[in-house]
N, C-alpha and C. Protein backbone atom coordinates (compact mmCIF):
# COMPACT_ATOMS: atom_id res chain seq x y z
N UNK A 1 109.21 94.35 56.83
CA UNK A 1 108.17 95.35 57.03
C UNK A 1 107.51 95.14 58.38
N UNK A 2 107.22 96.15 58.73
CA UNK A 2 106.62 96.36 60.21
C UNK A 2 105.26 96.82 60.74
N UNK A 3 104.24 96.44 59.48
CA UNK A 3 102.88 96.40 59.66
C UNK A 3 102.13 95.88 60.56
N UNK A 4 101.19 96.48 60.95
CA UNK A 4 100.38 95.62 61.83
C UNK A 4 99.43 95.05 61.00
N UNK A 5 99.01 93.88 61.57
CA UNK A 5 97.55 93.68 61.46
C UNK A 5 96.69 94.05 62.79
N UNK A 6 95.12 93.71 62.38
CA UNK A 6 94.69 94.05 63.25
C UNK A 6 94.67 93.18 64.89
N UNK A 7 95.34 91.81 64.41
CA UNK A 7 95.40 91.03 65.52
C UNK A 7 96.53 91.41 66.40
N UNK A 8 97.22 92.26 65.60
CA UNK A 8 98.56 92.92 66.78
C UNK A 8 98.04 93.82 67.62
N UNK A 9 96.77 94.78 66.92
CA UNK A 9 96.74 95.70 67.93
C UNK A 9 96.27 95.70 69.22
N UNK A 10 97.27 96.59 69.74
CA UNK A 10 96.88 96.46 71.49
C UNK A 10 94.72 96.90 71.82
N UNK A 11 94.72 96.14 72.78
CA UNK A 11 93.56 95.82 72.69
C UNK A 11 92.56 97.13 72.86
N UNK A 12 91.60 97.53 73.11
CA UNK A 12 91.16 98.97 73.51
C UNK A 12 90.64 98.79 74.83
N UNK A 13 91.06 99.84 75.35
CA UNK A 13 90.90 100.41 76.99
C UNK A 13 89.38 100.47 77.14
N UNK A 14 88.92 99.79 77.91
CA UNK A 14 87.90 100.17 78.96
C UNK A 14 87.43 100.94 79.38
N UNK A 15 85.95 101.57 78.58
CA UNK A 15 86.11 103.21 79.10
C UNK A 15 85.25 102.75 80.59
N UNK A 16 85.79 104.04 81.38
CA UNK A 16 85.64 104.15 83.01
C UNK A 16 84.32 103.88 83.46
N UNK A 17 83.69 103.97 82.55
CA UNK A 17 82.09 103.70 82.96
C UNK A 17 81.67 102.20 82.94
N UNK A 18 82.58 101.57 82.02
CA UNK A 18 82.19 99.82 82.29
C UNK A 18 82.97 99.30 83.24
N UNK A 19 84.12 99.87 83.18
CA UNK A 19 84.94 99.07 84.94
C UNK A 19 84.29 99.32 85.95
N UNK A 20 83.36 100.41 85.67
CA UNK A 20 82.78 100.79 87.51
C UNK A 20 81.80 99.91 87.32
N UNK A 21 81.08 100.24 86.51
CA UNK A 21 79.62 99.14 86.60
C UNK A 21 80.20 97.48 86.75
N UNK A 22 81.09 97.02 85.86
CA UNK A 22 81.88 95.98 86.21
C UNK A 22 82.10 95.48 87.50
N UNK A 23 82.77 96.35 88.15
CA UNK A 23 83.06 96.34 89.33
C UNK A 23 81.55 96.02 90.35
N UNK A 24 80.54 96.91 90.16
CA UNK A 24 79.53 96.83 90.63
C UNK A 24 78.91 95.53 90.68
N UNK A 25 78.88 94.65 89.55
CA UNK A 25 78.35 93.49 89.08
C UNK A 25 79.41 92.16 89.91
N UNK A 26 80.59 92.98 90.21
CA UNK A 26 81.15 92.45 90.38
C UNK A 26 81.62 91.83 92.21
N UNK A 27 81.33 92.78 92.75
CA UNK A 27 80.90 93.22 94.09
C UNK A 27 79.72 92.44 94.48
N UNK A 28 78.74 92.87 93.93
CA UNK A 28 77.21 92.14 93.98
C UNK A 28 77.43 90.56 94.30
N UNK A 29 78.61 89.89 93.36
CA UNK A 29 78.56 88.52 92.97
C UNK A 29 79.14 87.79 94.46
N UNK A 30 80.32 89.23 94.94
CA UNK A 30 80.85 87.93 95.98
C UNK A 30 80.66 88.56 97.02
N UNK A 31 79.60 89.56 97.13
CA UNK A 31 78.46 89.66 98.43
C UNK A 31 77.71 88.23 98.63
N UNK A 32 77.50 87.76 97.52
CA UNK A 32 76.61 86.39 97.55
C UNK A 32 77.53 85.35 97.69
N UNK A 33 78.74 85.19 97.36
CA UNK A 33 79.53 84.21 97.62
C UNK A 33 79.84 84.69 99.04
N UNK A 34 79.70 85.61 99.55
CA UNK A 34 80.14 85.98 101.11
C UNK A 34 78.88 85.11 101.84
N UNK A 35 77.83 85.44 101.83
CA UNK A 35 76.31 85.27 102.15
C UNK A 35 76.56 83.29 102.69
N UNK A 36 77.10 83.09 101.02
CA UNK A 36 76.97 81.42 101.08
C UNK A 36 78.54 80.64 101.70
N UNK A 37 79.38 81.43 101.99
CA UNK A 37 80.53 81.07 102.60
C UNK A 37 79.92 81.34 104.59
N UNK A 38 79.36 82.58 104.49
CA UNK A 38 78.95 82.13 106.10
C UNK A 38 77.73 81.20 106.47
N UNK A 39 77.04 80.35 105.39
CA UNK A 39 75.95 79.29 105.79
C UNK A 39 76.66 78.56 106.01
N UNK A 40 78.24 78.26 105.16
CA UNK A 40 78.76 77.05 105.38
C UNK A 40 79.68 76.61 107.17
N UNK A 41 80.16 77.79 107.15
CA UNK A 41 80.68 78.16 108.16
C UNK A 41 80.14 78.04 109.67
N UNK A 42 78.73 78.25 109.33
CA UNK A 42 77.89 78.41 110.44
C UNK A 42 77.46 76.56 111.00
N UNK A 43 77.75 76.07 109.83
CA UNK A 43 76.60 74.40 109.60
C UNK A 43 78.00 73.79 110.63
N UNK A 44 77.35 72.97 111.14
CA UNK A 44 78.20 72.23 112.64
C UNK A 44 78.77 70.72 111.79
N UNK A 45 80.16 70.84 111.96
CA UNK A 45 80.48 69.75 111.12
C UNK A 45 80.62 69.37 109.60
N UNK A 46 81.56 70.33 109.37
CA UNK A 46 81.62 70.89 107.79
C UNK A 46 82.49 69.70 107.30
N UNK A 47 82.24 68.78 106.58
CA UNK A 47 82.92 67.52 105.76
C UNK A 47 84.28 67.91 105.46
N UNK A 48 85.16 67.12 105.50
CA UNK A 48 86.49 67.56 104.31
C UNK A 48 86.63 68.45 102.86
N UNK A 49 85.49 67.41 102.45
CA UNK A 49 85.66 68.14 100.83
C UNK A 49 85.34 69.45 101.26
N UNK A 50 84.00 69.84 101.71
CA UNK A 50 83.27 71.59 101.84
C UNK A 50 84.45 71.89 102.79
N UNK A 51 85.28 71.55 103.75
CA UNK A 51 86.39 72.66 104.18
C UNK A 51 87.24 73.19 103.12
N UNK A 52 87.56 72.09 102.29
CA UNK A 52 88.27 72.86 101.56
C UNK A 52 88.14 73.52 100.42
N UNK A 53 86.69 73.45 100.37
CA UNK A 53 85.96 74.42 99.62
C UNK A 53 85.88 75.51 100.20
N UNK A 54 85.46 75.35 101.46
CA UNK A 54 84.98 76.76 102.01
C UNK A 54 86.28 77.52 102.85
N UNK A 55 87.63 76.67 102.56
CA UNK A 55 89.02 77.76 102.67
C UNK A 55 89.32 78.52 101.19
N UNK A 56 88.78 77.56 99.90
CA UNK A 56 89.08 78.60 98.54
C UNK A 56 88.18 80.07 99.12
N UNK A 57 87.25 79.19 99.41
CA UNK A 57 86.19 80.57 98.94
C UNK A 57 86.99 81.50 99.91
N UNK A 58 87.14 81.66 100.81
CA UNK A 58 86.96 82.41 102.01
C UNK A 58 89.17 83.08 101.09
N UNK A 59 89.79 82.34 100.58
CA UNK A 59 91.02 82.91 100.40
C UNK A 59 90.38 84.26 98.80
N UNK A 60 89.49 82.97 98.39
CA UNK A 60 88.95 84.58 96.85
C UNK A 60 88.53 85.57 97.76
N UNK A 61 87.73 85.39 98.88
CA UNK A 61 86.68 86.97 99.00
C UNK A 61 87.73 87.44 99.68
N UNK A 62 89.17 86.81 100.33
CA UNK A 62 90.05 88.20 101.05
C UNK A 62 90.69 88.88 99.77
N UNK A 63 90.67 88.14 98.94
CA UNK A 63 91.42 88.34 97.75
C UNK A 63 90.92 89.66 97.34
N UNK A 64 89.63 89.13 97.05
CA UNK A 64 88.80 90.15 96.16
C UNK A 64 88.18 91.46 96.87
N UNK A 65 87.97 91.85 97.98
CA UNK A 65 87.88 92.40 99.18
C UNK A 65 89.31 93.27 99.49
N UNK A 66 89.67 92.63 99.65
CA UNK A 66 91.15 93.16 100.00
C UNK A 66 92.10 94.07 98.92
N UNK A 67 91.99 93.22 97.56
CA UNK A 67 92.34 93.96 96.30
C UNK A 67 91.48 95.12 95.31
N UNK A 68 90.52 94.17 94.40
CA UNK A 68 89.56 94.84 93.58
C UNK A 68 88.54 96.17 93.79
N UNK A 69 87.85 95.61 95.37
CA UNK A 69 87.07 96.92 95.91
C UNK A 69 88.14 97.78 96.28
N UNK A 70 89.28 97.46 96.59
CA UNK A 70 89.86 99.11 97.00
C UNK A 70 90.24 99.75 96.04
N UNK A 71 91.01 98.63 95.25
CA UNK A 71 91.20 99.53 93.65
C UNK A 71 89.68 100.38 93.05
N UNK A 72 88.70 99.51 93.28
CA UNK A 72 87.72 100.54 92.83
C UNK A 72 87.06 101.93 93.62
N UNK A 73 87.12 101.60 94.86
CA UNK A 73 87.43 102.89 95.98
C UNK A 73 88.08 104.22 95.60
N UNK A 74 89.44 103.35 95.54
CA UNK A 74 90.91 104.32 94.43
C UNK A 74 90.44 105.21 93.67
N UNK A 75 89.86 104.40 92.64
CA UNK A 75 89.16 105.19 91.28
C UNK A 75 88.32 105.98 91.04
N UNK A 76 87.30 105.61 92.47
CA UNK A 76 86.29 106.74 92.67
C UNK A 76 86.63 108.05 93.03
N UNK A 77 87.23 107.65 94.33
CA UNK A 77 88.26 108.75 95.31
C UNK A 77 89.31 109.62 94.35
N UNK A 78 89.31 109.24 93.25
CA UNK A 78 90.37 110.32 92.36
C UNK A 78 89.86 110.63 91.06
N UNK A 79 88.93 109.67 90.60
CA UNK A 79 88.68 110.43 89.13
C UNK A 79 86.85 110.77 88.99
N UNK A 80 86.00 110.27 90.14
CA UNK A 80 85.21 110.26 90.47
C UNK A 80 84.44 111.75 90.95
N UNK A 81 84.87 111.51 92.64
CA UNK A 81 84.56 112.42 93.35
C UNK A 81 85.38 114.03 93.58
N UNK A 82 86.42 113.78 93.12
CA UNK A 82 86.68 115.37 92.88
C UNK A 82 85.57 116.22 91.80
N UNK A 83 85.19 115.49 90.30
CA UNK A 83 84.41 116.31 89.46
C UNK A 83 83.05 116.81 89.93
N UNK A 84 82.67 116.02 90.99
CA UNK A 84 81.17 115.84 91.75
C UNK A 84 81.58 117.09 92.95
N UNK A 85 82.15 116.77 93.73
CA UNK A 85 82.35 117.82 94.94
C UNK A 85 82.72 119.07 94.43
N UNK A 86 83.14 119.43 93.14
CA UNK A 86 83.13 120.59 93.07
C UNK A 86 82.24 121.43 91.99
N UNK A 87 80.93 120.60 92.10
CA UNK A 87 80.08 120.85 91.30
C UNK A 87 79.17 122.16 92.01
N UNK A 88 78.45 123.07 91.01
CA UNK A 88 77.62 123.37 91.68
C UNK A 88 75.95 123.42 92.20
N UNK A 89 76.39 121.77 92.28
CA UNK A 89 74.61 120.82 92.63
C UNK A 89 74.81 120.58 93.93
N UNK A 90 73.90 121.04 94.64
CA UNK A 90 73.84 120.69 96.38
C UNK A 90 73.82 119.18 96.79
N UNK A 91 72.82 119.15 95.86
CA UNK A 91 72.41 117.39 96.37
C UNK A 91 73.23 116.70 95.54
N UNK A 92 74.15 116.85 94.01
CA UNK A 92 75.71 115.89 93.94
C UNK A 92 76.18 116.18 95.01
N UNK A 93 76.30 117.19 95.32
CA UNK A 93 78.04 117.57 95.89
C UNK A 93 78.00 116.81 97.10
N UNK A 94 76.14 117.09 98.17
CA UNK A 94 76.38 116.01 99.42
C UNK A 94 76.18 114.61 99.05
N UNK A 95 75.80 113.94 97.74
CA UNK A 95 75.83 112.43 97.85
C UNK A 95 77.69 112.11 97.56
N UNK A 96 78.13 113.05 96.64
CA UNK A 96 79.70 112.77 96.65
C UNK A 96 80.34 112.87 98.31
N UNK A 97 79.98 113.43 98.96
CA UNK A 97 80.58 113.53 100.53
C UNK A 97 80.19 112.10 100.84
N UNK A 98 78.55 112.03 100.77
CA UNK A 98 78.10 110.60 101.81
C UNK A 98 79.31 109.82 101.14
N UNK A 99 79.38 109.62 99.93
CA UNK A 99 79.82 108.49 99.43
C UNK A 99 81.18 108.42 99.75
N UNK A 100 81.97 109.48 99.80
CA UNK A 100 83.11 109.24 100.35
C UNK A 100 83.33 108.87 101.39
N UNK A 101 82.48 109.07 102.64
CA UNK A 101 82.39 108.73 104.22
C UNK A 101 81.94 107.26 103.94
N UNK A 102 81.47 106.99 102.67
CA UNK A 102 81.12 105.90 102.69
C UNK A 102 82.06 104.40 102.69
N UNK A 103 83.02 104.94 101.90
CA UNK A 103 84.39 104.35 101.46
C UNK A 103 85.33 104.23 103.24
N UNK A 104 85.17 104.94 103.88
CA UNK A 104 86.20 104.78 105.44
C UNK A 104 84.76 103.51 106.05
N UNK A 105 83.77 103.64 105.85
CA UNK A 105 82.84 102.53 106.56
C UNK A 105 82.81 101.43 106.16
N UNK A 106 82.63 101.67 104.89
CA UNK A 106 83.12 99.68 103.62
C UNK A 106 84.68 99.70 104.37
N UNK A 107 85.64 100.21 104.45
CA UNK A 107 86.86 99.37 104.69
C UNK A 107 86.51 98.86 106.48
N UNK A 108 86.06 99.91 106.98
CA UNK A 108 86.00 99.35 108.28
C UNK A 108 85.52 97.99 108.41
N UNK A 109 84.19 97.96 107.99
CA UNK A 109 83.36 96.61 108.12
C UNK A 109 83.88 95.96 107.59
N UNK A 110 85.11 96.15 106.32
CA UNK A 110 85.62 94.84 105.92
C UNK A 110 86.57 94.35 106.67
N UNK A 111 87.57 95.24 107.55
CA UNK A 111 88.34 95.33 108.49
C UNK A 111 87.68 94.35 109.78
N UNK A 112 86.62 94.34 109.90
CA UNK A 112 85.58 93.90 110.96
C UNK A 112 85.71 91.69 110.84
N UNK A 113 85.97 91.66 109.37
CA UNK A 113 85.74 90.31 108.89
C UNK A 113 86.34 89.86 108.22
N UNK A 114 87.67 90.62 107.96
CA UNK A 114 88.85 89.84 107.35
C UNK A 114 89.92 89.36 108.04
N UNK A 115 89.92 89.28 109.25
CA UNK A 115 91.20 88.84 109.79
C UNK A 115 90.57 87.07 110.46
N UNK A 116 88.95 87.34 110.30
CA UNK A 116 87.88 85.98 110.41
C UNK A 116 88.18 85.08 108.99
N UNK A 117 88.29 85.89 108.22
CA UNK A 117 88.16 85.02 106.94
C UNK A 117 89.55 84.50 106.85
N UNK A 118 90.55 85.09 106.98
CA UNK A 118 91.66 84.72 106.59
C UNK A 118 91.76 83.73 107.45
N UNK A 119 91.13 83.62 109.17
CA UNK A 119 90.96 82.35 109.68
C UNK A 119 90.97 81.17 108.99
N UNK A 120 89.55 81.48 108.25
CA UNK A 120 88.50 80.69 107.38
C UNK A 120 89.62 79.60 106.54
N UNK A 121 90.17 80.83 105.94
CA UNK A 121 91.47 80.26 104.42
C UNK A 121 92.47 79.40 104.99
N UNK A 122 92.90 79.79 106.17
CA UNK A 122 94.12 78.99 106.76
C UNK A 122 93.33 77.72 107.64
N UNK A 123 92.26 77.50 107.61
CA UNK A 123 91.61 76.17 108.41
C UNK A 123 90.85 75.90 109.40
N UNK A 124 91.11 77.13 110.31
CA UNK A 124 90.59 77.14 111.39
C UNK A 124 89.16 77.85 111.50
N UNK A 125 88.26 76.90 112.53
CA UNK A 125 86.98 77.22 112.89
C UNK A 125 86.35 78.80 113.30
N UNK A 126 85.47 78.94 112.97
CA UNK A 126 84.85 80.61 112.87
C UNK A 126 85.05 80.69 114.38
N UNK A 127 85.12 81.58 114.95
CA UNK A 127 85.54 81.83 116.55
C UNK A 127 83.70 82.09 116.86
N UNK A 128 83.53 83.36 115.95
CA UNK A 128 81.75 83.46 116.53
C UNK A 128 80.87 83.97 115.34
N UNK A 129 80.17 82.74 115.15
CA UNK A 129 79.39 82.83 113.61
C UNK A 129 78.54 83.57 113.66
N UNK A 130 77.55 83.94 114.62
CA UNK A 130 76.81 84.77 114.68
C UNK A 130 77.56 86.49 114.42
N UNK A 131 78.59 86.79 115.11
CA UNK A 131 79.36 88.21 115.54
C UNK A 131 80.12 88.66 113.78
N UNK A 132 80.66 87.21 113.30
CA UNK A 132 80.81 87.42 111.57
C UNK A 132 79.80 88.04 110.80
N UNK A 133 78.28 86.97 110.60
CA UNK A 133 77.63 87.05 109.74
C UNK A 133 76.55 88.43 110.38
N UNK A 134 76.85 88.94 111.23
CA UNK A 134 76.08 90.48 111.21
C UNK A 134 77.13 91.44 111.48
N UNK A 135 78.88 91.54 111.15
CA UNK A 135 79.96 92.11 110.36
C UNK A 135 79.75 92.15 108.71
N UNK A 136 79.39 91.00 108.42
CA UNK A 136 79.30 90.77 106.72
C UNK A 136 78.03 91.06 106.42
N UNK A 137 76.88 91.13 107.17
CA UNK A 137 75.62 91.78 106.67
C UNK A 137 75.47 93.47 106.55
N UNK A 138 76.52 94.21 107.37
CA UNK A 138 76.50 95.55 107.47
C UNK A 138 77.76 95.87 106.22
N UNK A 139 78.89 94.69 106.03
CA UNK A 139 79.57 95.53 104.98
C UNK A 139 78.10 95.37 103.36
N UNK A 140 77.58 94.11 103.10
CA UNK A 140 76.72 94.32 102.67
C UNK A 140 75.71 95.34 102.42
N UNK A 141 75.24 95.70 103.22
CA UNK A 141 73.95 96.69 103.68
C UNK A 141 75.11 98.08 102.73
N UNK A 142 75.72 98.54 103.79
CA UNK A 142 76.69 99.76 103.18
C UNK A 142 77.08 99.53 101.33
N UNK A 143 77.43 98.33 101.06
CA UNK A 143 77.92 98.04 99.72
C UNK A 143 76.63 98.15 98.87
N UNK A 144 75.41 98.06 99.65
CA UNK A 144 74.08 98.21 98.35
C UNK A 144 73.88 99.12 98.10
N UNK A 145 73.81 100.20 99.37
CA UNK A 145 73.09 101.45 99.00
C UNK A 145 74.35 102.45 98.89
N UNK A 146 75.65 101.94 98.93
CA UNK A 146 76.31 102.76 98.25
C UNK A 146 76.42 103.01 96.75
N UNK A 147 76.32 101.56 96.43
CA UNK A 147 76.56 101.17 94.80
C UNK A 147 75.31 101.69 94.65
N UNK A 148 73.87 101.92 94.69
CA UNK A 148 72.37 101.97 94.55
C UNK A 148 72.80 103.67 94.46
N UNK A 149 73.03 104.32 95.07
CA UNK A 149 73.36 105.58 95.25
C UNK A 149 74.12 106.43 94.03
N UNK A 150 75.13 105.36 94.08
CA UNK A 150 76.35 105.91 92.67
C UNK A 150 75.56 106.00 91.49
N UNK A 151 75.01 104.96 91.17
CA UNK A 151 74.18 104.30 90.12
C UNK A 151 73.47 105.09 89.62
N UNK A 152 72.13 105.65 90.55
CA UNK A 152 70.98 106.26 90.16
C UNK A 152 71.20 107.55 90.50
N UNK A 153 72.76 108.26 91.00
CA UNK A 153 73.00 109.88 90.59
C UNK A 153 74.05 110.44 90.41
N UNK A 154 75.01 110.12 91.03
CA UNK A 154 76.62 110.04 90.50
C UNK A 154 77.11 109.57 88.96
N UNK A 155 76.99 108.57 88.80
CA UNK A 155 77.01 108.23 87.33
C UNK A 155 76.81 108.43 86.26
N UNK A 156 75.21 109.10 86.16
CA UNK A 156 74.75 109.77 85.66
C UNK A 156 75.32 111.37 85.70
N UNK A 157 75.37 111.55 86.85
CA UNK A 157 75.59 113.24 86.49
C UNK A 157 76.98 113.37 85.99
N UNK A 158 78.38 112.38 86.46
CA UNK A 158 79.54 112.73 86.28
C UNK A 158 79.49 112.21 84.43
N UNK A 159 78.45 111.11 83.93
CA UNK A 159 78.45 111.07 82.34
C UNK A 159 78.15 112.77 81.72
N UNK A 160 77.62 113.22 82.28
CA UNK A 160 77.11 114.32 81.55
C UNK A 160 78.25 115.43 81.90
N UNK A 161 79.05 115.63 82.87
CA UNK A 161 79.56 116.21 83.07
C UNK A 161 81.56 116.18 82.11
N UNK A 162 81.76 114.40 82.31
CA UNK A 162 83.06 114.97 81.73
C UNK A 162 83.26 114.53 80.18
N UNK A 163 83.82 115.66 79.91
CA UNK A 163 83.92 115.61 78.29
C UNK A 163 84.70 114.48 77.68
N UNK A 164 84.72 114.13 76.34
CA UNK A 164 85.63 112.86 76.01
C UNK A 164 86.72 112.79 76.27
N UNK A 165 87.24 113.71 76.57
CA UNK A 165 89.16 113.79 76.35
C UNK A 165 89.39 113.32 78.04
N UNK A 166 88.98 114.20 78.65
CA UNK A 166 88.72 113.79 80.79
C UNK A 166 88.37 112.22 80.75
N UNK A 167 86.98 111.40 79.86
CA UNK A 167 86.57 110.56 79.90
C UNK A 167 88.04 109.48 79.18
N UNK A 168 88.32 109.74 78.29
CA UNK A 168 89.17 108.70 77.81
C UNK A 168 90.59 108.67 78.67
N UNK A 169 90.90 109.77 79.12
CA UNK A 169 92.34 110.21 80.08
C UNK A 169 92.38 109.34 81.48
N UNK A 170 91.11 109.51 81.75
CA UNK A 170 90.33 108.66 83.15
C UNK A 170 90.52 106.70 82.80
N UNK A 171 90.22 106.70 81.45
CA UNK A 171 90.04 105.13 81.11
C UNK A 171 91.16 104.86 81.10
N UNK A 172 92.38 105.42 80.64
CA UNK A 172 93.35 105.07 80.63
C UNK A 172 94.52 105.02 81.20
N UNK A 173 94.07 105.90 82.51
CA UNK A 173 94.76 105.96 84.43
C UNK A 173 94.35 104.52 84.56
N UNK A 174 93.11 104.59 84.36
CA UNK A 174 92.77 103.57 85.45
C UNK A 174 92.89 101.63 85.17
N UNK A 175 93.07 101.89 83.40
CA UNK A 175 93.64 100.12 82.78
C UNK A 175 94.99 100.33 83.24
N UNK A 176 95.70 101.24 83.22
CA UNK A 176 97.27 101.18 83.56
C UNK A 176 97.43 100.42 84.60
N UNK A 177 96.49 101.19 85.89
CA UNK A 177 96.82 100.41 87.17
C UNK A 177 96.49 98.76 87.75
N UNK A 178 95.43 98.73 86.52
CA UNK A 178 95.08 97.25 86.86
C UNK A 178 95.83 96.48 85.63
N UNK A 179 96.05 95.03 86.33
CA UNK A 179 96.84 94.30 85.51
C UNK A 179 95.66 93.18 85.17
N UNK A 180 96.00 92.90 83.78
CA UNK A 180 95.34 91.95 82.94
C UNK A 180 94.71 91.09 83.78
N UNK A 181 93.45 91.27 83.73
CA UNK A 181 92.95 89.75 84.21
C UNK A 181 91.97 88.32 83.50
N UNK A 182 91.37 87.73 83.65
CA UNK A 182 90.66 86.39 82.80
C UNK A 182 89.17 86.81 83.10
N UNK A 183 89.43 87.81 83.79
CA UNK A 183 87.41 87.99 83.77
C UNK A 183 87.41 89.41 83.47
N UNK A 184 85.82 90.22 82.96
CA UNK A 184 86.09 91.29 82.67
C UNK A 184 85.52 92.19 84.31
N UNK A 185 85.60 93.60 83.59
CA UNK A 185 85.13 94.25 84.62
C UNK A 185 86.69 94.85 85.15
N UNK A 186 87.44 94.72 85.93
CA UNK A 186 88.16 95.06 87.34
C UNK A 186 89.49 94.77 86.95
């Protein structure tokens, strides 16, 4: 016999509204691990052990930078901001624009400080600590009041806007594309 129990069943999908906020929480965390990877960076005479601490860190945030925020970019940019831009609310429709212009400025500035970090990961000394840590304060700056933005009117309006069937269709684009991971959120 070919019953399930309930420990067989496949697990339930993520509806789209906790991966983003996820994501958000998630973003937030290694803005601050960014913050505390350039104190270390900056300090003259970084010990053995903290180098090779501060090459993990610096290989997670290309990691996570490089992968997770764009996947969540992705998600906005397709299941997001189409329902918003073609709304007929003036002030959605232009925070869905900012926010999309917003997405070419987060990659830039990350563009600005990842080819530094990947320095970072492979060993070698920050070229100019100062010229990094006000690159990583502006992808910051952009990453608050973008997420601050989504949060307190996007989110809200696109909950009210898509119905369950759009809402569950959306949750389940978007677990497809991401593969299992050990933390939640992303």
């Amino acid at each position: 016999m070919n019953h399930r129990t309930n420990d067989q069943r496949k697990p339930a999908v993520p509806d789209v509204f906790d991966v983003l906020d996820g994501s958000h929480r998630e973003i937030v965390a290694n803005l601050e691990k960014l913050r505390a990877l350039l104190v270390a960076v900056a300090t003259p005479r970084i010990g053995e052990q903290t180098c090779g601490r501060v090459r993990n860190q610096a290989r997670e945030l290309v990691a996570f930078f490089s992968g997770p925020v764009r996947e969540h970019n992705y998600d906005e940019e397709r299941h997001v901001f189409p329902t918003l831009l073609a709304c007929d609310d003036d002030e959605v429709r232009h925070a869905a624009e900012i926010l999309c212009e917003d997405h070419a400025w987060i990659e830039l500035s990350w563009l600005d400080i990842e080819s530094e970090l990947v320095n970072v990961a492979d060993g070698h000394p920050v070229a100019d600590a100062e010229a990094l840590a006000i690159a990583a304060h502006t992808l910051a700056s952009i990453l608050h009041e973008h997420m601050a933005l989504e949060e307190s009117l996007l989110y809200p309006e696109l909950r009210g806007r898509l119905k369950a069937a759009a809402r569950r269709s959306i949750s389940v684009r978007m677990a497809s594309r991401r593969p299992a991971r050990t933390h939640p959120a992303i």
